[in-house]
C-alpha atoms as a PDB file:
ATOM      1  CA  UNK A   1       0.000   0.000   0.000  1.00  0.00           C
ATOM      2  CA  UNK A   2       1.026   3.626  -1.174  1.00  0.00           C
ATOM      3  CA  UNK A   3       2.727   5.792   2.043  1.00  0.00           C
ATOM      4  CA  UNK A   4       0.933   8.861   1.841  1.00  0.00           C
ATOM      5  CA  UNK A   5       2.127  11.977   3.346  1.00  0.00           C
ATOM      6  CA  UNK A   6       0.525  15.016   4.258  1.00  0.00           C
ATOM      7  CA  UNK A   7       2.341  17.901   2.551  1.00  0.00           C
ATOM      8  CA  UNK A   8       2.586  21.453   3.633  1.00  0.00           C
ATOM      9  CA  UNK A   9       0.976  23.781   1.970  1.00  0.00           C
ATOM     10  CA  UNK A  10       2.953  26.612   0.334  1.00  0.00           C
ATOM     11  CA  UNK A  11       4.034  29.022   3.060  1.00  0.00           C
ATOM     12  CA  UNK A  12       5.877  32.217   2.366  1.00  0.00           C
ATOM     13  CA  UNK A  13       7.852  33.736   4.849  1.00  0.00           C
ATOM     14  CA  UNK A  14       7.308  37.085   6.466  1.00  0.00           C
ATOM     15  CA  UNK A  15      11.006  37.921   5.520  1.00  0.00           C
ATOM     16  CA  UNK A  16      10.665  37.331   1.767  1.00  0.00           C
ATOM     17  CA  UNK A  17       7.032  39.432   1.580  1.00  0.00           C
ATOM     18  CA  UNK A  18       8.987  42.259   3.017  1.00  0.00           C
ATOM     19  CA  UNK A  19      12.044  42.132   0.600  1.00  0.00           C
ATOM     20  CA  UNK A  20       9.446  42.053  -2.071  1.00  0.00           C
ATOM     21  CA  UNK A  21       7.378  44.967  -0.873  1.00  0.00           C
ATOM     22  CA  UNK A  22      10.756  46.904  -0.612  1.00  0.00           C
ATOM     23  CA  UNK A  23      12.103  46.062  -4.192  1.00  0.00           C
ATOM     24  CA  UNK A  24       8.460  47.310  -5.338  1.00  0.00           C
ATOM     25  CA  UNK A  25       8.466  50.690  -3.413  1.00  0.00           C
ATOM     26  CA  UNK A  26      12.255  51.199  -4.521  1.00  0.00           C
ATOM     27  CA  UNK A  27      11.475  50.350  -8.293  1.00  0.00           C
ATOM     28  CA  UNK A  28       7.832  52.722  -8.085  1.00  0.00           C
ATOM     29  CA  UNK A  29       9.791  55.770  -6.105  1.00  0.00           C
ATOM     30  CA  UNK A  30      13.002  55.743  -8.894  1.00  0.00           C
ATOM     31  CA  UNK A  31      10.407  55.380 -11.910  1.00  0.00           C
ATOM     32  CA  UNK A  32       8.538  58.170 -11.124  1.00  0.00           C
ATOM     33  CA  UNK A  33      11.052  61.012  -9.769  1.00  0.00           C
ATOM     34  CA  UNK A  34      10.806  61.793 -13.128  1.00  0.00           C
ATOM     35  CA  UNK A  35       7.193  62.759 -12.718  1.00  0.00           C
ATOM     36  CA  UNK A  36       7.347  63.801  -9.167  1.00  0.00           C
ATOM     37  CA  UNK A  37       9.869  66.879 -10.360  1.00  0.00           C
ATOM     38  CA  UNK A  38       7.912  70.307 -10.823  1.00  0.00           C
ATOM     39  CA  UNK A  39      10.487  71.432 -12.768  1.00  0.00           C
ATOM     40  CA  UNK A  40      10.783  69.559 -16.795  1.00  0.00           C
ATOM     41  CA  UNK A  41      13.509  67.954 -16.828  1.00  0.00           C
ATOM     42  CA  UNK A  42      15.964  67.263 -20.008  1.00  0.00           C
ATOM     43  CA  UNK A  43      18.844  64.872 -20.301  1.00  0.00           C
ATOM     44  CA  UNK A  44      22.429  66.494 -21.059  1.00  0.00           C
ATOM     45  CA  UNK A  45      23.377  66.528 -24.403  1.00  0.00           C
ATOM     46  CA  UNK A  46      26.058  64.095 -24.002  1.00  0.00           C
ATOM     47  CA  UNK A  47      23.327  61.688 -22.584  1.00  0.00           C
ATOM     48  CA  UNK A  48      21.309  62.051 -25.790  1.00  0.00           C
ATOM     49  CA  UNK A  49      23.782  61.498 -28.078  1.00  0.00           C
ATOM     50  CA  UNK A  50      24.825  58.026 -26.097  1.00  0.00           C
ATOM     51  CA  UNK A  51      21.646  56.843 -26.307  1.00  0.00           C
ATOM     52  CA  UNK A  52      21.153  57.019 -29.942  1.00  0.00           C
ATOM     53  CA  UNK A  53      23.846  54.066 -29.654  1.00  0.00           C
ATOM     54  CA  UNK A  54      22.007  52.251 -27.022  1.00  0.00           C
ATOM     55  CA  UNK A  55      19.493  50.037 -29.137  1.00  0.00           C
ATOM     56  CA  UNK A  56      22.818  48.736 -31.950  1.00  0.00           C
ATOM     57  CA  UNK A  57      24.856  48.118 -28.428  1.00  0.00           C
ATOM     58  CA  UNK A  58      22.092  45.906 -27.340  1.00  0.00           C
ATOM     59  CA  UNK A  59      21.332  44.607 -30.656  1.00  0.00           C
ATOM     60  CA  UNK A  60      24.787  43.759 -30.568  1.00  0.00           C
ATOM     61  CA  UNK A  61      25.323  42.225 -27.328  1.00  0.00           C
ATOM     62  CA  UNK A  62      22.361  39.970 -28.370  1.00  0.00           C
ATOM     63  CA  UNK A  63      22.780  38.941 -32.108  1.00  0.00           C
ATOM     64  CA  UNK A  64      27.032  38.318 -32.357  1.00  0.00           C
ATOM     65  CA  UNK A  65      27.284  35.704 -29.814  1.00  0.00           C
ATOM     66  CA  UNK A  66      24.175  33.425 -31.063  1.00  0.00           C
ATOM     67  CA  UNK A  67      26.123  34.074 -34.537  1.00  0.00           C
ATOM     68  CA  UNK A  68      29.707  33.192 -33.511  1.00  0.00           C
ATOM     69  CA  UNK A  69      29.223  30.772 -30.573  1.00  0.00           C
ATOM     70  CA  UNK A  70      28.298  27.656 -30.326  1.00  0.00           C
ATOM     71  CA  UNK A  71      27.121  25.405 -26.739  1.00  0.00           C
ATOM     72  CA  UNK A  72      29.572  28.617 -25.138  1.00  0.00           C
ATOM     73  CA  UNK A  73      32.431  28.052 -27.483  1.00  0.00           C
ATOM     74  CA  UNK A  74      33.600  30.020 -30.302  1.00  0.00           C
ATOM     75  CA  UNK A  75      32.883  28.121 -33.291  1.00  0.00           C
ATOM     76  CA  UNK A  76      36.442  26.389 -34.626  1.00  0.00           C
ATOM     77  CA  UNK A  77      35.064  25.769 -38.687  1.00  0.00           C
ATOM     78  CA  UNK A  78      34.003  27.949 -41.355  1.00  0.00           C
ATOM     79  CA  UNK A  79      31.263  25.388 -42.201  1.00  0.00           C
ATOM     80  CA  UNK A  80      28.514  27.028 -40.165  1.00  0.00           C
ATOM     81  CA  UNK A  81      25.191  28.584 -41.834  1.00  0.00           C
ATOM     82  CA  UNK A  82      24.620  31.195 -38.696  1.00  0.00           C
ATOM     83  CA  UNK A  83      27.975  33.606 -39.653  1.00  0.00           C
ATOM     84  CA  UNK A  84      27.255  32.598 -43.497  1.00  0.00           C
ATOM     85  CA  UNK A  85      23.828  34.171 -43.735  1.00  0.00           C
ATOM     86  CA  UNK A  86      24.909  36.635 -41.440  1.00  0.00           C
ATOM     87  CA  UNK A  87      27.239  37.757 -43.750  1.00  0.00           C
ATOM     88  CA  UNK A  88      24.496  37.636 -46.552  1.00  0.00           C
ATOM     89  CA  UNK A  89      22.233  39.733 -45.256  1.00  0.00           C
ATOM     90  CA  UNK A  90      24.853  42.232 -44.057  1.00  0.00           C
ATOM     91  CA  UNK A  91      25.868  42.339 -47.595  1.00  0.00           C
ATOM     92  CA  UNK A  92      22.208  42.963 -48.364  1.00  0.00           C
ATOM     93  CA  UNK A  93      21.400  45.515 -46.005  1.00  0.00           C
ATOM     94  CA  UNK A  94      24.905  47.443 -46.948  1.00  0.00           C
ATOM     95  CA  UNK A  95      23.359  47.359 -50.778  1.00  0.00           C
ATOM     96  CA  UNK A  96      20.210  48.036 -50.416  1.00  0.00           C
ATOM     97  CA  UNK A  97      19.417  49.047 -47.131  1.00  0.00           C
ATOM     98  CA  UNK A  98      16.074  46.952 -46.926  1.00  0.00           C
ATOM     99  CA  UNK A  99      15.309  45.094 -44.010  1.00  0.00           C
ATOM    100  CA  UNK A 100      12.606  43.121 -45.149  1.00  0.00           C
ATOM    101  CA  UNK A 101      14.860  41.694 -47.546  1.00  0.00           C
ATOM    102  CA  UNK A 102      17.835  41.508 -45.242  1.00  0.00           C
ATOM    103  CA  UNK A 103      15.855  39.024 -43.468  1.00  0.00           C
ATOM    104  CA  UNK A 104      15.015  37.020 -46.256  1.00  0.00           C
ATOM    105  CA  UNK A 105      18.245  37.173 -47.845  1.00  0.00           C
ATOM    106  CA  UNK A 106      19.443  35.839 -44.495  1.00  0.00           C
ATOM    107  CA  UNK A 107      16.985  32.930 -44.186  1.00  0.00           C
ATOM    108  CA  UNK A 108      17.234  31.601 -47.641  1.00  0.00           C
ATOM    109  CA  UNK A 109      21.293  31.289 -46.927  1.00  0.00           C
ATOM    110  CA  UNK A 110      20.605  29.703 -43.759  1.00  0.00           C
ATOM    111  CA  UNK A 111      17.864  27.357 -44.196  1.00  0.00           C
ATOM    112  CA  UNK A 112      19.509  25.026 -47.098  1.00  0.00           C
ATOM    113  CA  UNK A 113      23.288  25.631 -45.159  1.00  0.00           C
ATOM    114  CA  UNK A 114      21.353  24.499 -42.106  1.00  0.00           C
ATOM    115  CA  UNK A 115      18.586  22.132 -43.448  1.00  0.00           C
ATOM    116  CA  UNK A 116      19.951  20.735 -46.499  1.00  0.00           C
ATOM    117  CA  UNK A 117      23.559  20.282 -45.749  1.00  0.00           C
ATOM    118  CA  UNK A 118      23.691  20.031 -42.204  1.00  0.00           C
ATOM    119  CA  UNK A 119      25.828  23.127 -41.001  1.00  0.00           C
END
């Protein structure tokens, strides 16, 4: 016959409720200084001009290690489809400056490299 045991239910700690409450109050009271101010407030120019970098940096961060890394390893062959239509639609884009077809260009590379040949 089966053992059953009774099982406690789900019981969260006074401690951890608090920490929570505080990371909220912190994250609501640093969001909205911004709208708290009387005064407008504008960024310094220097600020501005970074931050017109800030979405390629990220893009960046993201894209070139899922293209040149593999399981955490750089990849050690040529024969890979992910830097191949990488390079395809880079040469696309630097052409014709089309996303749309940046993307395509990119996936019809990739798909037979990948697919088809195994890469």
């Amino acid at each position: 016959m089966p053992r059953t045991e009774k099982m406690e239910p789900n019981v969260t700690d006074w401690s951890t409720m608090l920490i929570i409450a505080g990371l909220a109050c912190v994250t609501v009271i640093t969001r909205s200084l911004f709208f708290i101010s009387s005064k407008p407030w504008t960024l310094p120019h220097w600020v501005q001009r970074g931050l017109q970098y800030a979405p390629l940096a990220a893009l960046s961060a993201v894209i070139v290690p899922e293209i040149v890394m593999a399981q955490g390893q750089l990849i050690g062959t040529w024969q890979d489809a992910r830097w191949m239509a990488a390079l395809a639609g880079a040469t696309w884009f630097f052409f014709r400056r089309g996303v749309l077809g940046t993307i395509v260009v990119g996936m019809a590379v990739y798909l037979p490299l990948h697919i088809g040949w195994g890469w």
